[in-house]
N, C-alpha and C. Protein backbone atom coordinates (compact mmCIF):
# COMPACT_ATOMS: atom_id res chain seq x y z
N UNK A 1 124.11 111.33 116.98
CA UNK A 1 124.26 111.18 115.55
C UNK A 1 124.30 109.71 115.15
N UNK A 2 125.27 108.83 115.78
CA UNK A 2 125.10 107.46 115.75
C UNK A 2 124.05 106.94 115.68
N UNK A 3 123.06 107.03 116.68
CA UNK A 3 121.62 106.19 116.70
C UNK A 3 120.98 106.56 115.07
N UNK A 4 120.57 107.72 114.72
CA UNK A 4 119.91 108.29 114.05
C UNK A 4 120.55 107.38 112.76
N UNK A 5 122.24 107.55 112.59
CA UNK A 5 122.24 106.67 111.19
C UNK A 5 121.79 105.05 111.49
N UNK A 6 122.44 104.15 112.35
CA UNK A 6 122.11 103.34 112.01
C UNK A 6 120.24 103.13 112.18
N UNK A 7 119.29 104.32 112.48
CA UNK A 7 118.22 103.72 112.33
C UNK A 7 117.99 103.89 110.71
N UNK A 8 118.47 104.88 110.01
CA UNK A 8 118.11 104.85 108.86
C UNK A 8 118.74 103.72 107.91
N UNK A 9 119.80 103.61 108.76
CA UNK A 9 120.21 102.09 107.63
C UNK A 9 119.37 100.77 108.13
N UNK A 10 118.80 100.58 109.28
CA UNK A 10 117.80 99.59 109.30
C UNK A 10 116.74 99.83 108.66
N UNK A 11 116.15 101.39 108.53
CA UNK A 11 115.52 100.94 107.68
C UNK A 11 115.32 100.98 106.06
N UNK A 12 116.21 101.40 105.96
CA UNK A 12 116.60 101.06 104.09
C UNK A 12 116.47 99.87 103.97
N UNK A 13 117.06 98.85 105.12
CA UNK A 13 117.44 97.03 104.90
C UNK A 13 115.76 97.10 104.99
N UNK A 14 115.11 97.47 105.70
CA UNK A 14 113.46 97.03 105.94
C UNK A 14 113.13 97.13 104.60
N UNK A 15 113.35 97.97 103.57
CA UNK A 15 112.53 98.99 102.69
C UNK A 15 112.83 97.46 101.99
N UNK A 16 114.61 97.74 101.78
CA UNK A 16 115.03 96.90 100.68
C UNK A 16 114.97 95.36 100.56
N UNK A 17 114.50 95.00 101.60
CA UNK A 17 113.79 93.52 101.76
C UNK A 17 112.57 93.36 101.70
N UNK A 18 111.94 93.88 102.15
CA UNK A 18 110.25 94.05 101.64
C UNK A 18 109.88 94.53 100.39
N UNK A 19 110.48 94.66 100.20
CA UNK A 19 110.75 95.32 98.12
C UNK A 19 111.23 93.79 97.57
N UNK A 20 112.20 93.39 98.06
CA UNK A 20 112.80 91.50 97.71
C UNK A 20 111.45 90.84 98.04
N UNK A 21 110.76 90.53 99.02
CA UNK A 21 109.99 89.97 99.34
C UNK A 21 108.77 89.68 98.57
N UNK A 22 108.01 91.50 97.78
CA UNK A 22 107.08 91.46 97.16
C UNK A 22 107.77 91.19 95.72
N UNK A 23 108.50 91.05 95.10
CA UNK A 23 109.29 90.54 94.00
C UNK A 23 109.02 89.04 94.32
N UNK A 24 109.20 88.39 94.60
CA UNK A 24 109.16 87.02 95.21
C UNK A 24 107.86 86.40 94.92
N UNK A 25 106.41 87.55 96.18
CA UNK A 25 105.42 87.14 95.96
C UNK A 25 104.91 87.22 95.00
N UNK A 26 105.20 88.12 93.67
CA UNK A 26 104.53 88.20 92.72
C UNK A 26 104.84 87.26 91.76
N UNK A 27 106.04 86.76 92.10
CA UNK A 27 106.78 85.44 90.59
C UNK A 27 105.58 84.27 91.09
N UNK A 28 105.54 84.25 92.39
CA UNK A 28 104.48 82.77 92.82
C UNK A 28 103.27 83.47 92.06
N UNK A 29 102.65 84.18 92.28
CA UNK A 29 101.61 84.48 91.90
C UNK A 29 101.62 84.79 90.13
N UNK A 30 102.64 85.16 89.42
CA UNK A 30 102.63 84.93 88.25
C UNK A 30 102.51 83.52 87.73
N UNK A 31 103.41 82.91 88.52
CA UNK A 31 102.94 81.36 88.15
C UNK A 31 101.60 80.88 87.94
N UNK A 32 101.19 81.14 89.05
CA UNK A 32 99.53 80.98 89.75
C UNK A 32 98.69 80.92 88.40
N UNK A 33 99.19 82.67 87.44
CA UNK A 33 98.59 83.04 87.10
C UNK A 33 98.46 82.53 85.64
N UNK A 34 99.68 81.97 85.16
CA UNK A 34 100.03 81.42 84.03
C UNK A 34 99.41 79.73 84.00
N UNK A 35 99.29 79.20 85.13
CA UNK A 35 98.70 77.73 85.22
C UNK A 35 97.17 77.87 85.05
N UNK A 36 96.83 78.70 85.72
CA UNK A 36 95.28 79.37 85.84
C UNK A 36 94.98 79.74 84.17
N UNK A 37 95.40 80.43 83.40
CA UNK A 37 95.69 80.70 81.77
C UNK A 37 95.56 79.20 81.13
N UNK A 38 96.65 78.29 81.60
CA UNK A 38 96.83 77.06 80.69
C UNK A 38 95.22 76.56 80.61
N UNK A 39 94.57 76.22 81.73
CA UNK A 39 93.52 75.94 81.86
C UNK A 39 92.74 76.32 80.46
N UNK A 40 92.62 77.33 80.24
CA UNK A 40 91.63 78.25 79.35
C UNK A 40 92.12 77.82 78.12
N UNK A 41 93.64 77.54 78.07
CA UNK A 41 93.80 77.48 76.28
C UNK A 41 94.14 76.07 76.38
N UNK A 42 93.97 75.26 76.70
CA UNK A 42 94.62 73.66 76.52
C UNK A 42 92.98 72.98 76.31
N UNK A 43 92.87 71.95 75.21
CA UNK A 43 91.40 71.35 75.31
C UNK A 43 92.32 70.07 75.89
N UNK A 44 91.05 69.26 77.05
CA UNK A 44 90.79 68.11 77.00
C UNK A 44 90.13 67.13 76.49
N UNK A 45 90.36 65.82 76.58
CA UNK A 45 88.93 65.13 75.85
C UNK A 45 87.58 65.47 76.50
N UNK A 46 86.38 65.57 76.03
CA UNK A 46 85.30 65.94 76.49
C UNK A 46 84.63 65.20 77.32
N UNK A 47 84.92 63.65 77.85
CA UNK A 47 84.72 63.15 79.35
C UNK A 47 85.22 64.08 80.22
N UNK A 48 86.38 65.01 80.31
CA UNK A 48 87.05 65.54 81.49
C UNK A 48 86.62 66.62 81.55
N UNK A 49 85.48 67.46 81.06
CA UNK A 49 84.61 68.52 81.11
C UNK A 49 83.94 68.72 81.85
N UNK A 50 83.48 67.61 82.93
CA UNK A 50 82.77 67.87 84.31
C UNK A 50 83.41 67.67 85.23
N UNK A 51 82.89 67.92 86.72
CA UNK A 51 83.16 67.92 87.65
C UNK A 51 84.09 68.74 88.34
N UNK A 52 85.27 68.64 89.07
CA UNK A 52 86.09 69.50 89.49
C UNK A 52 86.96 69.86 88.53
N UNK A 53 87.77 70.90 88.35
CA UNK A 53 89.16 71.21 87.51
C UNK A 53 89.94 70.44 89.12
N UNK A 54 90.76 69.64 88.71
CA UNK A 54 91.78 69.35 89.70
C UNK A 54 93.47 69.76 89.48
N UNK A 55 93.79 70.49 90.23
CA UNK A 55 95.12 70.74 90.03
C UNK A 55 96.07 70.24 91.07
N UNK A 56 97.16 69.22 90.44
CA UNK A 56 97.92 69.01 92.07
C UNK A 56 99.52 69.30 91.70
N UNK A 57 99.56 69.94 92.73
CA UNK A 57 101.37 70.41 92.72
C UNK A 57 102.32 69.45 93.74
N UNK A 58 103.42 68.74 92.97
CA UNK A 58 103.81 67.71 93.61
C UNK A 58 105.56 68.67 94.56
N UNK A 59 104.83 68.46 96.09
CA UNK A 59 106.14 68.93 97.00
C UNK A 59 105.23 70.11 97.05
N UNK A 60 106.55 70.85 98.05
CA UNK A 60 105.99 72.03 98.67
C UNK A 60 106.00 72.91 98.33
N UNK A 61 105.09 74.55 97.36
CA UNK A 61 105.58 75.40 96.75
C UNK A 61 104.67 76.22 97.56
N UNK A 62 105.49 77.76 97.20
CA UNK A 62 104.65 78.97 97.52
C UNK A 62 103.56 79.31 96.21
N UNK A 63 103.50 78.29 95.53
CA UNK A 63 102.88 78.41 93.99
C UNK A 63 101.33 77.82 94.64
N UNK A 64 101.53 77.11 95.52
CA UNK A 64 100.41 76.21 95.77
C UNK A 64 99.99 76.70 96.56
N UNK A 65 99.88 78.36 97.44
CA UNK A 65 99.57 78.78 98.39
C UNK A 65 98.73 80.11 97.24
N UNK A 66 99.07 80.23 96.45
CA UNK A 66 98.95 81.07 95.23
C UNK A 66 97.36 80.78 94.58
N UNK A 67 98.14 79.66 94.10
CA UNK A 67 96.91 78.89 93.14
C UNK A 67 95.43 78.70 94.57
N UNK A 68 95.49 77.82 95.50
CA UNK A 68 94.64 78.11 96.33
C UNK A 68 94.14 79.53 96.43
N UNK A 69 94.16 80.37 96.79
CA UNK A 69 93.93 82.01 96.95
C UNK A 69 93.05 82.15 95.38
N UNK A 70 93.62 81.70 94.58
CA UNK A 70 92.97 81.63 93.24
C UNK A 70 91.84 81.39 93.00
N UNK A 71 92.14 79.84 93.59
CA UNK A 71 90.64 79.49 93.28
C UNK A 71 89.86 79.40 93.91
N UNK A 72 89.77 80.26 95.02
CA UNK A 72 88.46 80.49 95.79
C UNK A 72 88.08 81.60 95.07
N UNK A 73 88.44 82.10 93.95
CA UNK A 73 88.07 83.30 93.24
C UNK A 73 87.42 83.00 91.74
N UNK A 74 88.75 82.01 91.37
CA UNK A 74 87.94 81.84 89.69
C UNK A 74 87.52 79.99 89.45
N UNK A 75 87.03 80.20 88.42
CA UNK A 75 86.69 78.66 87.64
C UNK A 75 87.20 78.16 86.56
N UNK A 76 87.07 77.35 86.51
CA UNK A 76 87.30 76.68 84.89
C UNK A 76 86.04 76.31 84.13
N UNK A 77 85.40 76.56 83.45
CA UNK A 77 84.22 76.79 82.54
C UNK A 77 83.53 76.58 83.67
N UNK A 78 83.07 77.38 84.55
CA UNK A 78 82.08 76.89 85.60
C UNK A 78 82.09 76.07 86.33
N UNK A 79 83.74 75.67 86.69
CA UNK A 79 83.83 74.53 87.14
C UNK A 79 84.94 74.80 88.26
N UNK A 80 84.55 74.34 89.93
CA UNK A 80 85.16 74.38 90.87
C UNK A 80 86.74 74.00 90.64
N UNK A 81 87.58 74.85 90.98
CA UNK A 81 88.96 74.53 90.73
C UNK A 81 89.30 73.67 92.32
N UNK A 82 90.23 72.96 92.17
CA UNK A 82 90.86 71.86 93.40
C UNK A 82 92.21 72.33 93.45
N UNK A 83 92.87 72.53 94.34
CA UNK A 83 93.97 72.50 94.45
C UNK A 83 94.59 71.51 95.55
N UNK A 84 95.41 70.14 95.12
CA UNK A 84 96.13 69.53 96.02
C UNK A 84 97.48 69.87 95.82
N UNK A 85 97.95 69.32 97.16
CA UNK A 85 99.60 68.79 97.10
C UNK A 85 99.72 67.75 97.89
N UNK A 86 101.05 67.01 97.39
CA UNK A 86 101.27 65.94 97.42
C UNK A 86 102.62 65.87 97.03
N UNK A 87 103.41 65.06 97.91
CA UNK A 87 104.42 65.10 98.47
C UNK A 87 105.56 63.97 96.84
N UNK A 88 105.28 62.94 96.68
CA UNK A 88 105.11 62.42 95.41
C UNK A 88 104.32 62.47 94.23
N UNK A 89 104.61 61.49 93.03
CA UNK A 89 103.65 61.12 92.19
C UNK A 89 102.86 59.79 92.40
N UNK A 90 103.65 58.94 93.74
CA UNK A 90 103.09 57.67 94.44
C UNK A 90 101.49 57.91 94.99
N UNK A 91 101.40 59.44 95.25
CA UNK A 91 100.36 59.91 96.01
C UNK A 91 99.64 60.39 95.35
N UNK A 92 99.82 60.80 93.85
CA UNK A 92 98.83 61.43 93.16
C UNK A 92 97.76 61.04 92.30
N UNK A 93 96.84 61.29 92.24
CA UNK A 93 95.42 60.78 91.67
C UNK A 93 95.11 61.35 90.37
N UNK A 94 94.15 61.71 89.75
CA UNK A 94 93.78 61.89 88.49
C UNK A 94 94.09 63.34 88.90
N UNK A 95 94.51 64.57 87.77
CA UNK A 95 94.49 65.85 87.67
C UNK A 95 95.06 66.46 86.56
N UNK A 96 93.81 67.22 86.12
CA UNK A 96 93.86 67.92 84.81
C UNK A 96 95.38 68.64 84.71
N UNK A 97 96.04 69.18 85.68
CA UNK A 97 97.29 70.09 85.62
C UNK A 97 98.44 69.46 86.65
N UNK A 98 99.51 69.37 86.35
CA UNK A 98 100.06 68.70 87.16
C UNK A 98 101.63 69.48 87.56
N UNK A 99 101.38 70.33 88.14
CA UNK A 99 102.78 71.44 88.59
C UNK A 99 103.99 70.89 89.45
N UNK A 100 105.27 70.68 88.78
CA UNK A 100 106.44 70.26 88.96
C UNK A 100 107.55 71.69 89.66
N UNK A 101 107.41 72.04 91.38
CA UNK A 101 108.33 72.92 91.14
C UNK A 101 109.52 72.80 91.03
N UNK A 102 110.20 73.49 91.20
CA UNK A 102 111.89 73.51 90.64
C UNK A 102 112.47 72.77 91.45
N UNK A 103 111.96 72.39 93.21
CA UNK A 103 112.82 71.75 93.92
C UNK A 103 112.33 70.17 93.61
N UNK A 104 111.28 69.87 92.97
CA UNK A 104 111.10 68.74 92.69
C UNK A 104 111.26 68.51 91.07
N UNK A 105 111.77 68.62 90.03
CA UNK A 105 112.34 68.92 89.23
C UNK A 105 112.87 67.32 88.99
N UNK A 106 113.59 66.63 89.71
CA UNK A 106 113.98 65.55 89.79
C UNK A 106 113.17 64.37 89.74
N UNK A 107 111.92 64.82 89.89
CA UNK A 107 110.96 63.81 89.54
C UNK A 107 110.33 63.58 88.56
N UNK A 108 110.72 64.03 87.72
CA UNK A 108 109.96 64.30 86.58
C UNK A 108 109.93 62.63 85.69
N UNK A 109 111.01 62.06 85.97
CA UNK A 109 110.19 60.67 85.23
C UNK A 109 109.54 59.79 85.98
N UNK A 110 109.52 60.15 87.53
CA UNK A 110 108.57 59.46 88.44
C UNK A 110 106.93 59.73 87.70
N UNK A 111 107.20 61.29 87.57
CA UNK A 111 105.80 61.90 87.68
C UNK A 111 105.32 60.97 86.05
N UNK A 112 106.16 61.54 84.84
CA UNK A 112 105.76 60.99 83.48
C UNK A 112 105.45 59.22 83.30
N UNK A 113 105.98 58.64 84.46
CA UNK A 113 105.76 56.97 84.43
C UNK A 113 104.51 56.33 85.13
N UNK A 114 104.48 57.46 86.17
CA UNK A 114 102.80 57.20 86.75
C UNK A 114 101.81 57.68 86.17
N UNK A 115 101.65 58.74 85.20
CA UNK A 115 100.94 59.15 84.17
C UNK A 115 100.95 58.82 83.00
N UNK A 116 101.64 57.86 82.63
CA UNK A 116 102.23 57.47 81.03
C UNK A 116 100.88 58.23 80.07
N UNK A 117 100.22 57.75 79.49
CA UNK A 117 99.49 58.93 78.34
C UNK A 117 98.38 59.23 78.77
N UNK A 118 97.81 59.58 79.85
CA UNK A 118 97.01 59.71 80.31
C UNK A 118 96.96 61.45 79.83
N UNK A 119 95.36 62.21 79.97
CA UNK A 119 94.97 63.35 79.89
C UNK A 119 95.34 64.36 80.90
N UNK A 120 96.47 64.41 81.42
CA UNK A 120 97.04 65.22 82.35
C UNK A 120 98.48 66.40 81.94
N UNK A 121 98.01 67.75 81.58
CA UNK A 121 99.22 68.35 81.69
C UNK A 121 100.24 68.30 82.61
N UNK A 122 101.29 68.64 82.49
CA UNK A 122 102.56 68.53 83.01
C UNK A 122 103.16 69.73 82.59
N UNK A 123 103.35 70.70 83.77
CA UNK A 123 103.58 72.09 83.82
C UNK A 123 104.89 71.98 84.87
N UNK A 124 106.55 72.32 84.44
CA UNK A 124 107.43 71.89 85.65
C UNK A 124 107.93 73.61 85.62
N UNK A 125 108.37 74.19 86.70
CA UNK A 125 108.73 75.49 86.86
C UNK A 125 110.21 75.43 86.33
N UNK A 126 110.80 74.03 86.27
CA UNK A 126 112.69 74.59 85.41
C UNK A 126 112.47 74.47 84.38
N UNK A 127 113.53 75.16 83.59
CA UNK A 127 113.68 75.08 82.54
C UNK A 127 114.26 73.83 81.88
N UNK A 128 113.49 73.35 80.60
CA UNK A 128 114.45 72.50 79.95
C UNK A 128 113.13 70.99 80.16
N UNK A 129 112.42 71.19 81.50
CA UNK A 129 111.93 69.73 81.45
C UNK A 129 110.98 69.24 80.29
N UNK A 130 110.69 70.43 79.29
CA UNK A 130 110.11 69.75 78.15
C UNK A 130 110.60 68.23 77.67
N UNK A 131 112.09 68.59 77.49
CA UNK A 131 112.96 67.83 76.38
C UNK A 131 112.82 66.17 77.38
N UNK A 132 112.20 66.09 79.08
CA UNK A 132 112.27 65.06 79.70
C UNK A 132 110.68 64.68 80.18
N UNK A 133 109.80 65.33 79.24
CA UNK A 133 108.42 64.81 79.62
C UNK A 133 107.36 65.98 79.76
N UNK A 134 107.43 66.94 80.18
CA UNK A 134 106.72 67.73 80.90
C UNK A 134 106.55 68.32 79.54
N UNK A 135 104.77 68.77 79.51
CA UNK A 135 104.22 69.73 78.38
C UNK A 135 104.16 71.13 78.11
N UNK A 136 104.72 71.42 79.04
CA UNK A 136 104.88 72.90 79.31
C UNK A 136 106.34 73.08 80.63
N UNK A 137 107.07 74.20 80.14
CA UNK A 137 108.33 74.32 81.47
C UNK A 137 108.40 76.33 81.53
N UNK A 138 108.30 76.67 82.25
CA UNK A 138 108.30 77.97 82.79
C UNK A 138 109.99 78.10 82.22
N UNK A 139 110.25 79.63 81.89
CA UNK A 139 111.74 79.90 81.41
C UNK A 139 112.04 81.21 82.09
N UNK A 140 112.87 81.77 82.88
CA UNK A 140 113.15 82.95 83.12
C UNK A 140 114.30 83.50 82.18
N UNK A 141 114.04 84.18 81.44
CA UNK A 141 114.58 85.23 81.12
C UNK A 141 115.61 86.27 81.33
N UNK A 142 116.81 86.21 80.70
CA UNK A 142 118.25 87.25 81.38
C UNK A 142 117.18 88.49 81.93
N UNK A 143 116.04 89.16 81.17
CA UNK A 143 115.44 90.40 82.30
C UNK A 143 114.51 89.89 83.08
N UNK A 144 114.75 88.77 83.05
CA UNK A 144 113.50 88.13 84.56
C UNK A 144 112.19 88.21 84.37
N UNK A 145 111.90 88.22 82.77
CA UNK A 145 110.46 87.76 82.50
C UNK A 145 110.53 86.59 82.73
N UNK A 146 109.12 86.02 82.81
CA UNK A 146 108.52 84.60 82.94
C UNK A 146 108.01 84.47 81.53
N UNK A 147 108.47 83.23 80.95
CA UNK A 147 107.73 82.49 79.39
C UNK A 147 107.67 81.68 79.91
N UNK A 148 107.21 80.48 79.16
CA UNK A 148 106.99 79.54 79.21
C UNK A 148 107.16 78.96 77.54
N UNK A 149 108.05 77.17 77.30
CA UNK A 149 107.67 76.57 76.22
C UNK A 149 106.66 75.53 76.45
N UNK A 150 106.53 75.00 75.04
CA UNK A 150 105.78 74.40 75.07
C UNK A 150 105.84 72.94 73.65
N UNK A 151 105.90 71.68 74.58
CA UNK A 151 105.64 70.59 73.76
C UNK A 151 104.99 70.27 72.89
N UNK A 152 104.35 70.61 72.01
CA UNK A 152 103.03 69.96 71.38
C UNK A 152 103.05 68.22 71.19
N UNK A 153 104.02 67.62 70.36
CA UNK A 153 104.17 66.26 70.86
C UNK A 153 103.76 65.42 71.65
N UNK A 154 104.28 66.24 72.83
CA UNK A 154 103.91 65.88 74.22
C UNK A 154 102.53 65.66 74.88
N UNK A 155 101.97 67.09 74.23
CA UNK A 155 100.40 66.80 74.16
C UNK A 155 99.91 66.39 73.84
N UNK A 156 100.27 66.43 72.44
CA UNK A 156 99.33 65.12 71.75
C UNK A 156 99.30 63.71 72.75
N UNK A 157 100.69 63.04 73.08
CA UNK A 157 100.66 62.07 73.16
C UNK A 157 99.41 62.18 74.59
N UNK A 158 99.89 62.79 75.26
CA UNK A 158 98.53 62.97 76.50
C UNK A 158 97.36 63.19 75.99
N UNK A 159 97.04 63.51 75.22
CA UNK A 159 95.61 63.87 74.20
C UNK A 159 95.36 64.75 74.67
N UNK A 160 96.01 65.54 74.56
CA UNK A 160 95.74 67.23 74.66
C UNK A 160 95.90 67.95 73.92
N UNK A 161 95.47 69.52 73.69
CA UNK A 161 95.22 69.86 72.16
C UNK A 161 95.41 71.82 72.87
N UNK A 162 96.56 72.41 72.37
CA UNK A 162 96.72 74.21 72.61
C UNK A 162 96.23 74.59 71.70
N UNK A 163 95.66 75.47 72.18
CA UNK A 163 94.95 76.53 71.42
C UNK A 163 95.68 77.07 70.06
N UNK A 164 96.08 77.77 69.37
CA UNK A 164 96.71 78.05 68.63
C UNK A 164 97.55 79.61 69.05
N UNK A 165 96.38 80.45 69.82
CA UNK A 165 96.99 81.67 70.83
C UNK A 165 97.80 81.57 71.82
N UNK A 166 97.92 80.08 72.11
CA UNK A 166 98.52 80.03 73.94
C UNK A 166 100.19 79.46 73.02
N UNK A 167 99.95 78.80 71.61
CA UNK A 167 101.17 78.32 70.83
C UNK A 167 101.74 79.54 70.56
N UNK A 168 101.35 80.40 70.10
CA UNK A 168 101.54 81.76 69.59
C UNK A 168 102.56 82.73 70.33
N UNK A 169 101.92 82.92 71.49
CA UNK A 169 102.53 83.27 72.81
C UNK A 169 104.03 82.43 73.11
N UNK A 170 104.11 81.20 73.36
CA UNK A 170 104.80 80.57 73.59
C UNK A 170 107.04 80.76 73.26
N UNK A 171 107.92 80.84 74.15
CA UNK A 171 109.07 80.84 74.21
C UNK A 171 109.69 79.87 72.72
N UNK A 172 109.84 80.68 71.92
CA UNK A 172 110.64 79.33 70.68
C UNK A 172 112.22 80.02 70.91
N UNK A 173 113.30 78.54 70.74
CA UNK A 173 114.39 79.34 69.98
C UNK A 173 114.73 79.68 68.92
């Protein structure tokens, strides 16, 4: 009788962690999916219309394992998506999207001082980094939706321009 319960309580813990697990993978991949979106509703100036979409996520995320998987799938107006990472903003080069995760969060005026107004969104996964630079900040929700706000200011000053649908959408208080 012994064996038999504790196999069923191992595997409830199996069930009930692999159930945690795909909860997990899907918030990265919602991310993925919401940066992949910004793309579509944010204009740039029309020099930055060719060549690669470059996206670089500064530090190590499961977001950036996401977004890769992505874009071997989709484009940006016909246009090869990039995905780097990079450990700083010391290291980072020109890129249309610029993903701040939560454990790097602390960088955020590194990242906004090496970019000063340059044409680069600034997308940080905590909450709040609007009010410290970033044009967009992911918000979770007491039921654990994902929003996101959004700067316009901010954009402007980067010369960037939202759609009026992606404003629409957008977390206000």
């Amino acid at each position: 009788m012994r064996p038999i319960f504790f196999r069923i309580v191992i595997i409830l813990n199996m069930i009930i962690w692999s159930h945690y697990s795909m909860a997990q993978i899907t918030n990265y991949k919602a991310y993925s999916i919401f940066i992949y979106s910004f793309s579509k509703y944010i204009n740039w100036p029309p020099e930055l219309n060719e060549g690669d979409f470059v996206i670089t996520v500064i530090g190590k995320s499961k977001v950036t394992d996401e977004l890769i998987l992505m874009a071997e799938k989709k484009n940006v107006g016909g246009r090869k998506i990039v995905v780097k990472q990079v450990e700083n903003a010391a290291q980072m080069d020109f890129s249309h999207i610029v993903f701040l995760p939560e454990g790097k969060s602390t960088a955020i005026e590194e990242v906004t001082a090496k970019i000063g107004n340059k044409p680069m969104l600034i997308v940080s996964e905590r909450d709040g980094l609007i009010r410290k630079g970033a044009c967009i900040s992911f918000i979770v929700l007491e039921d654990n939706s994902l929003r996101f706000e959004v700067d316009e200011d901010t954009l402007h000053t980067h010369q960037l321009k939202a759609a009026k649908s992606l404003l629409a959408l957008a977390y206000k208080e």
